[in-house]
Protein backbone atom coordinates (compact mmCIF):
# COMPACT_ATOMS: atom_id res chain seq x y z
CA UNK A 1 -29.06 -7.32 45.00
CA UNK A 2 -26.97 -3.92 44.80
CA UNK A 3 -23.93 -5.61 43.95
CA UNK A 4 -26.07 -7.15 41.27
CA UNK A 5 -27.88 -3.57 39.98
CA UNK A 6 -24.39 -1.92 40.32
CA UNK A 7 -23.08 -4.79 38.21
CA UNK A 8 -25.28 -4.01 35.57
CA UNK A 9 -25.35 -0.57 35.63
CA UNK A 10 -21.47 -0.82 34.88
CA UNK A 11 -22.10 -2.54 31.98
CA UNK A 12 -24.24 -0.44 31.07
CA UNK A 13 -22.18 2.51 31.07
CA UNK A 14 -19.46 0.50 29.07
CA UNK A 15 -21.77 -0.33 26.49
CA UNK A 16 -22.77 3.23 25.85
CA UNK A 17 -19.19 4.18 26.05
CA UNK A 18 -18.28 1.76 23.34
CA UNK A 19 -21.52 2.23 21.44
CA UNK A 20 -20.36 5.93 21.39
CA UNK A 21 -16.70 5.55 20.37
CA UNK A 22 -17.92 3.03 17.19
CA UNK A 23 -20.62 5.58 16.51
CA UNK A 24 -17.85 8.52 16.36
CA UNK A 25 -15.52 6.40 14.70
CA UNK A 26 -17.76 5.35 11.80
CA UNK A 27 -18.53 9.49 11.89
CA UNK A 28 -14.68 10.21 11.13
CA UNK A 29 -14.44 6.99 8.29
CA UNK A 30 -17.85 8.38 6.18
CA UNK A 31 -15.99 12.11 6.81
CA UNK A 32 -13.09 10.87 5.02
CA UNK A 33 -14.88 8.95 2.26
CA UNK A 34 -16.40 11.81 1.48
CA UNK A 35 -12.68 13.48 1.11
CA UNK A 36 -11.25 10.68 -0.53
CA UNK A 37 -13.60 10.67 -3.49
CA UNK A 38 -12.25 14.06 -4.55
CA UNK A 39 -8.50 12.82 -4.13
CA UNK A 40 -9.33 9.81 -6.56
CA UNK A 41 -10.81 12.25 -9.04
CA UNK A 42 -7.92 14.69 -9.07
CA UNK A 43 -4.80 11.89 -8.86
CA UNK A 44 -6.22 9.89 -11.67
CA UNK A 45 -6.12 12.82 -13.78
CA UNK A 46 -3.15 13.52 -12.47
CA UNK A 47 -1.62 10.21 -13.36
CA UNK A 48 -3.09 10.71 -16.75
CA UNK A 49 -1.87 13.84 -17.29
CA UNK A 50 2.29 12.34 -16.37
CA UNK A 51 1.60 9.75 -18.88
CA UNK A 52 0.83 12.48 -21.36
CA UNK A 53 4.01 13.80 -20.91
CA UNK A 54 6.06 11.08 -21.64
CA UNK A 55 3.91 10.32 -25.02
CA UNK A 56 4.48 13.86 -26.22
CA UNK A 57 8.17 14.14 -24.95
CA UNK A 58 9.90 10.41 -25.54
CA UNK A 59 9.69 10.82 -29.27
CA UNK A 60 11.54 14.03 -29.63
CA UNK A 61 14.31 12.80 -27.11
CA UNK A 62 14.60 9.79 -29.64
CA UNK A 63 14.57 12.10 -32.71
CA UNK A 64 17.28 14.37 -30.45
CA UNK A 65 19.56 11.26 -29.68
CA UNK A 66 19.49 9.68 -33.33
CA UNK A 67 22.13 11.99 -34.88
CA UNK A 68 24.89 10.73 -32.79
CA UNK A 69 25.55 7.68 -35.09
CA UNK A 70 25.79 9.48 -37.92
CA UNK A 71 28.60 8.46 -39.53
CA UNK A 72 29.76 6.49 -37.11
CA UNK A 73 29.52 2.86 -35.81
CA UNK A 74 29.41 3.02 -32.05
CA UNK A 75 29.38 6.55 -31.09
CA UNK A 76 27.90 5.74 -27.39
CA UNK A 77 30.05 2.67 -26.52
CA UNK A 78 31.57 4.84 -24.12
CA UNK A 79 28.69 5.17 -20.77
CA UNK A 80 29.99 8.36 -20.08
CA UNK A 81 29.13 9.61 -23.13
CA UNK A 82 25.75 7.88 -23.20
CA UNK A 83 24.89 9.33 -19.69
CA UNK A 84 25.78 12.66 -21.06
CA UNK A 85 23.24 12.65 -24.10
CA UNK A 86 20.84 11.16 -21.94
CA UNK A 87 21.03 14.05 -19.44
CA UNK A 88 21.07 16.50 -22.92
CA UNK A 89 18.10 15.56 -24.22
CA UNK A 90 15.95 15.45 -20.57
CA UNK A 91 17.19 19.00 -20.50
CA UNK A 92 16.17 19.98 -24.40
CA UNK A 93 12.40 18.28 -24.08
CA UNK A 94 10.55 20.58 -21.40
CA UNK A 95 8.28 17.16 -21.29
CA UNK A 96 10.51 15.36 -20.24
CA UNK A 97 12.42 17.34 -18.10
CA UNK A 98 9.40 17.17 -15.64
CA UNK A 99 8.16 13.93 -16.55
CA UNK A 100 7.62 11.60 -13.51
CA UNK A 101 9.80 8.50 -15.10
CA UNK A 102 11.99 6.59 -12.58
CA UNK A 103 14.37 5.87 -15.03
CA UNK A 104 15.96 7.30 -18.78
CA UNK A 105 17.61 4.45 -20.99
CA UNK A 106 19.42 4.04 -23.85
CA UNK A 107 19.70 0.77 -25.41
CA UNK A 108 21.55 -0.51 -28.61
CA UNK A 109 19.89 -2.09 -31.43
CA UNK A 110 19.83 -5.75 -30.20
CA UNK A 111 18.18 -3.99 -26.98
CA UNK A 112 20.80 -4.26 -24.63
CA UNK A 113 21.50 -0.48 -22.43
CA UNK A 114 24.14 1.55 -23.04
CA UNK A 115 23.51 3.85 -19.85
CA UNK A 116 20.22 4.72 -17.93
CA UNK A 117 20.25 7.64 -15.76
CA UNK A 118 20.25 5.87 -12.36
CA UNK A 119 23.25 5.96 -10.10
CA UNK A 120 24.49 3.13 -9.83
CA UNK A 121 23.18 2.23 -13.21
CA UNK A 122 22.37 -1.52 -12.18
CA UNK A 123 20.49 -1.09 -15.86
CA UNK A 124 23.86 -1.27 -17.99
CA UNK A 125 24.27 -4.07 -19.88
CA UNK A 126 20.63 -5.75 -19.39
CA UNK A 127 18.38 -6.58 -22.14
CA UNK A 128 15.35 -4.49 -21.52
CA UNK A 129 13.49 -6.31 -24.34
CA UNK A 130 14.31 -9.52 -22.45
CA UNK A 131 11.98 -8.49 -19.51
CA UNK A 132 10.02 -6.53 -21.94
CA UNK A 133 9.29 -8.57 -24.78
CA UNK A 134 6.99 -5.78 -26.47
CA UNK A 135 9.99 -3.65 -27.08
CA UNK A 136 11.23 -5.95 -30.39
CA UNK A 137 8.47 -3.70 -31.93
CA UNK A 138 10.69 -0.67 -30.95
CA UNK A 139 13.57 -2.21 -32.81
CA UNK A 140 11.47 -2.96 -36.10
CA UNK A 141 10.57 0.99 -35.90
CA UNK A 142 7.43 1.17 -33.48
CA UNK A 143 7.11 3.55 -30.69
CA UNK A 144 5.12 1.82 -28.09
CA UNK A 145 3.85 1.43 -24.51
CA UNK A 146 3.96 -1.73 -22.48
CA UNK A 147 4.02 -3.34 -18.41
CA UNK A 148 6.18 -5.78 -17.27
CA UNK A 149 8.69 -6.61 -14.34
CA UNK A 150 12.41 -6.37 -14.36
CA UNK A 151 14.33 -6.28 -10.61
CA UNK A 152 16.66 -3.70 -12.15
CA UNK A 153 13.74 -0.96 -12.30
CA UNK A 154 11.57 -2.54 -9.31
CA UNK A 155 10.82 0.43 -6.81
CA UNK A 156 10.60 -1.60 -3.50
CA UNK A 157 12.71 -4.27 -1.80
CA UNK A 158 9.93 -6.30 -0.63
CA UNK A 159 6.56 -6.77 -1.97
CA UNK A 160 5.53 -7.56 -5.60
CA UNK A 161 6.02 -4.40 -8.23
CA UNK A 162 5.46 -3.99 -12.02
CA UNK A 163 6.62 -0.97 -14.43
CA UNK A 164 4.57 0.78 -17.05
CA UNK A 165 7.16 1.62 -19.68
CA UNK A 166 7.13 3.66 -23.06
CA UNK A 167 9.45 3.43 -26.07
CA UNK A 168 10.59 5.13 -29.54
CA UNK A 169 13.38 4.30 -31.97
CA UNK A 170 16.26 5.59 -32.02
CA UNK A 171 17.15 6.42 -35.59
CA UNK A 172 20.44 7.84 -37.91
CA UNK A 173 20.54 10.11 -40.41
CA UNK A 174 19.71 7.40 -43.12
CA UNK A 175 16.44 5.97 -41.01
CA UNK A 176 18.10 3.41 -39.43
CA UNK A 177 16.93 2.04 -36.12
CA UNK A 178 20.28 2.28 -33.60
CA UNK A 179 18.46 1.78 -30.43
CA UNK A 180 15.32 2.07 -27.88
CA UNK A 181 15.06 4.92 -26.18
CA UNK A 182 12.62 4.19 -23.22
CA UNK A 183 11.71 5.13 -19.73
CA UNK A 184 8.91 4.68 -17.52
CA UNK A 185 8.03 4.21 -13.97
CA UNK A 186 7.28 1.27 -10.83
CA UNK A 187 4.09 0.95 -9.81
CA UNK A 188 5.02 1.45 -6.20
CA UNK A 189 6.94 4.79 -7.16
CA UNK A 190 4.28 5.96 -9.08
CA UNK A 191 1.79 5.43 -6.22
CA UNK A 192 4.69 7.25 -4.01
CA UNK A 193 4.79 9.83 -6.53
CA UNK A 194 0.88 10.78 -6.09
CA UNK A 195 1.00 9.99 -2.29
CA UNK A 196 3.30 12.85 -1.62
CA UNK A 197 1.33 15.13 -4.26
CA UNK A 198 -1.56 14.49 -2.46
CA UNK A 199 0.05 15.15 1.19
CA UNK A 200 1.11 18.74 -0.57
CA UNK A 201 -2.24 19.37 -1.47
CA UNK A 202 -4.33 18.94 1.74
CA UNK A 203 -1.37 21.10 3.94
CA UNK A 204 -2.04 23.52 1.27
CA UNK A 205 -5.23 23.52 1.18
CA UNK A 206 -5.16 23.95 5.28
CA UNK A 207 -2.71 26.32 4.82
CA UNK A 208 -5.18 28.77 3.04
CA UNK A 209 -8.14 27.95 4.96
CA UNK A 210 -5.92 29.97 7.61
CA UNK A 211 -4.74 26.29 9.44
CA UNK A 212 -1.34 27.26 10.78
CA UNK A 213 -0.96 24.24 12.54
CA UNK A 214 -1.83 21.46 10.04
CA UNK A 215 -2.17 18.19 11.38
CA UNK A 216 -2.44 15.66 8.23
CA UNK A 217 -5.02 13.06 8.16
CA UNK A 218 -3.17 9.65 7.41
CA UNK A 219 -3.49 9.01 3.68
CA UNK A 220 -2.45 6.09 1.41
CA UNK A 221 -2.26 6.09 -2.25
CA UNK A 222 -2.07 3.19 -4.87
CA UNK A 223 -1.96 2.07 -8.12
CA UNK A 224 -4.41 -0.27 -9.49
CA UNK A 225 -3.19 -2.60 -12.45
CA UNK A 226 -5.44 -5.23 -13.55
CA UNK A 227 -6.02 -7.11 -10.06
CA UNK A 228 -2.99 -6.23 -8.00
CA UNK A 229 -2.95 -3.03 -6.18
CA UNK A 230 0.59 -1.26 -5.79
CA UNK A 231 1.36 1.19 -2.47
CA UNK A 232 4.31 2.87 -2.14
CA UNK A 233 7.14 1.52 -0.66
CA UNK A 234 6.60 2.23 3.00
CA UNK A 235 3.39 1.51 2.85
CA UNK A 236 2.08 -1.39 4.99
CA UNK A 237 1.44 -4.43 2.41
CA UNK A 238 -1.95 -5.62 4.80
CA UNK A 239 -3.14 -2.10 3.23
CA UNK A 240 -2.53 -3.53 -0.83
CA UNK A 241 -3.70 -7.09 0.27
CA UNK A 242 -7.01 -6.08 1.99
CA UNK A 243 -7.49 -3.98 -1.05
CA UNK A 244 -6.88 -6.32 -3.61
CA UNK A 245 -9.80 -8.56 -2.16
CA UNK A 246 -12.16 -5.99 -3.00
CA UNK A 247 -11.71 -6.86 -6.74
CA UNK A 248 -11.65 -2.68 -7.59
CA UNK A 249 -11.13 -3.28 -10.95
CA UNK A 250 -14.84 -4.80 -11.35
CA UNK A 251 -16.04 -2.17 -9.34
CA UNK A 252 -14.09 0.99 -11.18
CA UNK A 253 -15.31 0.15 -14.60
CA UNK A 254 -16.11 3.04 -17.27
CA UNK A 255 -16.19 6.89 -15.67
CA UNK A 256 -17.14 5.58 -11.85
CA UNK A 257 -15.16 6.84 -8.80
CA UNK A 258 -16.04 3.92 -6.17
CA UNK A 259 -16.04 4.61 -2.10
CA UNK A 260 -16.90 2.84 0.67
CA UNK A 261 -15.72 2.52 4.39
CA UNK A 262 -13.13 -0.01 5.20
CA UNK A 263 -11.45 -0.92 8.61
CA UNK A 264 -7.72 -2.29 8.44
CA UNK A 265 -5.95 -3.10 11.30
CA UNK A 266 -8.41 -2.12 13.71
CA UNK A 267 -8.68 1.19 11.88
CA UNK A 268 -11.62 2.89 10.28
CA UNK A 269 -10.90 4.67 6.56
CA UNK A 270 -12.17 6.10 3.88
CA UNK A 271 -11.72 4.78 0.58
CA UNK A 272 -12.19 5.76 -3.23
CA UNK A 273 -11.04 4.11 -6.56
CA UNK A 274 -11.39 5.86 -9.89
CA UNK A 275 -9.71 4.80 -13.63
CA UNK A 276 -6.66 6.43 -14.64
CA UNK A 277 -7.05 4.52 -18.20
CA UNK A 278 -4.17 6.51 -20.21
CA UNK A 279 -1.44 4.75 -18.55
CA UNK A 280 -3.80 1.34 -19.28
CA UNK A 281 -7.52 0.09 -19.95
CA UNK A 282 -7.24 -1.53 -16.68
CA UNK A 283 -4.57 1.02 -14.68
CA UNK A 284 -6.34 3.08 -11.85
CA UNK A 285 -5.72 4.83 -8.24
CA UNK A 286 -7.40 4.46 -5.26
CA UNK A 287 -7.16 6.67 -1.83
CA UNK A 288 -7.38 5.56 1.92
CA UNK A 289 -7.91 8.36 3.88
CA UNK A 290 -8.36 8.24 8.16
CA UNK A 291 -8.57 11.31 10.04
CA UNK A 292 -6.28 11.68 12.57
């Protein structure tokens, strides 16, 4: 009989025990939804505000670049020199100087680059309206915006990606369209991009609350596009996948910042998804936040 009563009195104690660990972790996930719905809210304008730059800075680059073929045939057939007035002009345009782009290009006017800005430049020599069909429009004279996927500009080895990219022609003295010039950014980057920005801000913002010894909460950032979700590219992929179920798009829709709870991996978070609709009617971010 005591071995019976002592029995159940250990189970007992375990079941408070774990009754009391679930209890405080469900605690820590609702304290970092609550966080997360602020992060949403300040990387989606964020993310709004980089695509903002680009607009406003891609078209004066163009404008900068198109007096090089004046009077000339192929004034850029030389990289070296295309690298150089690529680097010019990101140094002339305060836009895009700190604009967030993952690449510069330079194409000629069948839409084949002349130099991008990356080292190595695996770019050179592909047809960027081949993986981004849109871009013909840039060659008839139409600055535009447009997603796609091209391995050249991918930001991860593994995992799917997509790139938001923006354009303007390239004109001569006499109007002529010579070229695109484009750049734009992965998904995946992107996400890395506001990942970091939003690592800076919370160790700042513990920083002034007098924290000398900041110890971050684990946070994830992504990029929502249509129905795929983008992390950066260390980020776990069961993170994107277990996101993507949840069909955020549907639940993002207008001016709403969505947030719920979510375990992953046997670990409680935080989550919040909000619109970032200048890159995209369907382009947003969402935040996974777990105190640590």
């Amino acid at each position: 009989m005591a071995v019976i009563m002592g029995r159940a009195f250990a189970s007992l104690v375990l079941a408070s025990l774990f009754g009391a660990m679930t209890s405080g972790c469900t605690d820590s996930a609702k304290v970092s939804e609550a966080k997360t719905v602020a992060h949403a809210e300040r990387l989606a304008k964020l993310a709004d505000d980089d695509v903002e730059e680009v607009r406003r800075g891609l078209p004066q680059g163009a404008k900068s670049l198109g007096p090089a073929w004046d009077g000339k045939k192929d004034p850029l057939a030389d990289p070296s020199l295309a690298r150089r007035a690529l680097d010019r002009v990101r140094d002339e345009v305060r836009d895009l100087a700190v604009a967030k782009s993952t690449f510069f290009a330079l194409t000629d006017d069948k839409g084949t680059v002349l130099r991008s800005d990356q080292e190595p430049d695996h770019l050179a020599g592909k047809s960027l309206v081949l993986a981004y069909p849109a871009l013909t429009q840039v060659l008839a004279g139409e600055a535009i915006e447009t997603r796609g996927a091209m391995a050249e500009t991918a930001g991860a080895r593994t995992g799917g990606d997509e790139q938001w990219i923006a354009a303007a022609p390239v004109r001569d003295g006499q109007g002529t369209v010579r070229g695109i010039y484009a750049s734009g950014w992965s998904m995946r980057r992107f996400a890395y991009h506001l990942e970091e920005t939003l690592k800076h801000d919370i160790t700042a913002e513990a920083f002034r609350a007098g924290d000398k010894h900041v110890k971050l909460p684990l946070v994830y950032v992504f990029v929502l596009a249509g129905s795929k979700v983008y992390g950066a590219p260390v980020t776990p992929l069961v993170n994107a996948e277990t996101l993507e179920k949840l069909d955020l798009a549907a639940k993002t829709v207008g001016d709403v910042t969505f947030h719920q709870t979510i375990e992953i991996a046997g670990r409680g978070f935080g989550l919040a998804a909000r619109r970032a609709p200048r890159m995209g009617a369907d382009i947003g971010v969402a935040v996974l936040r777990s105190e640590t």
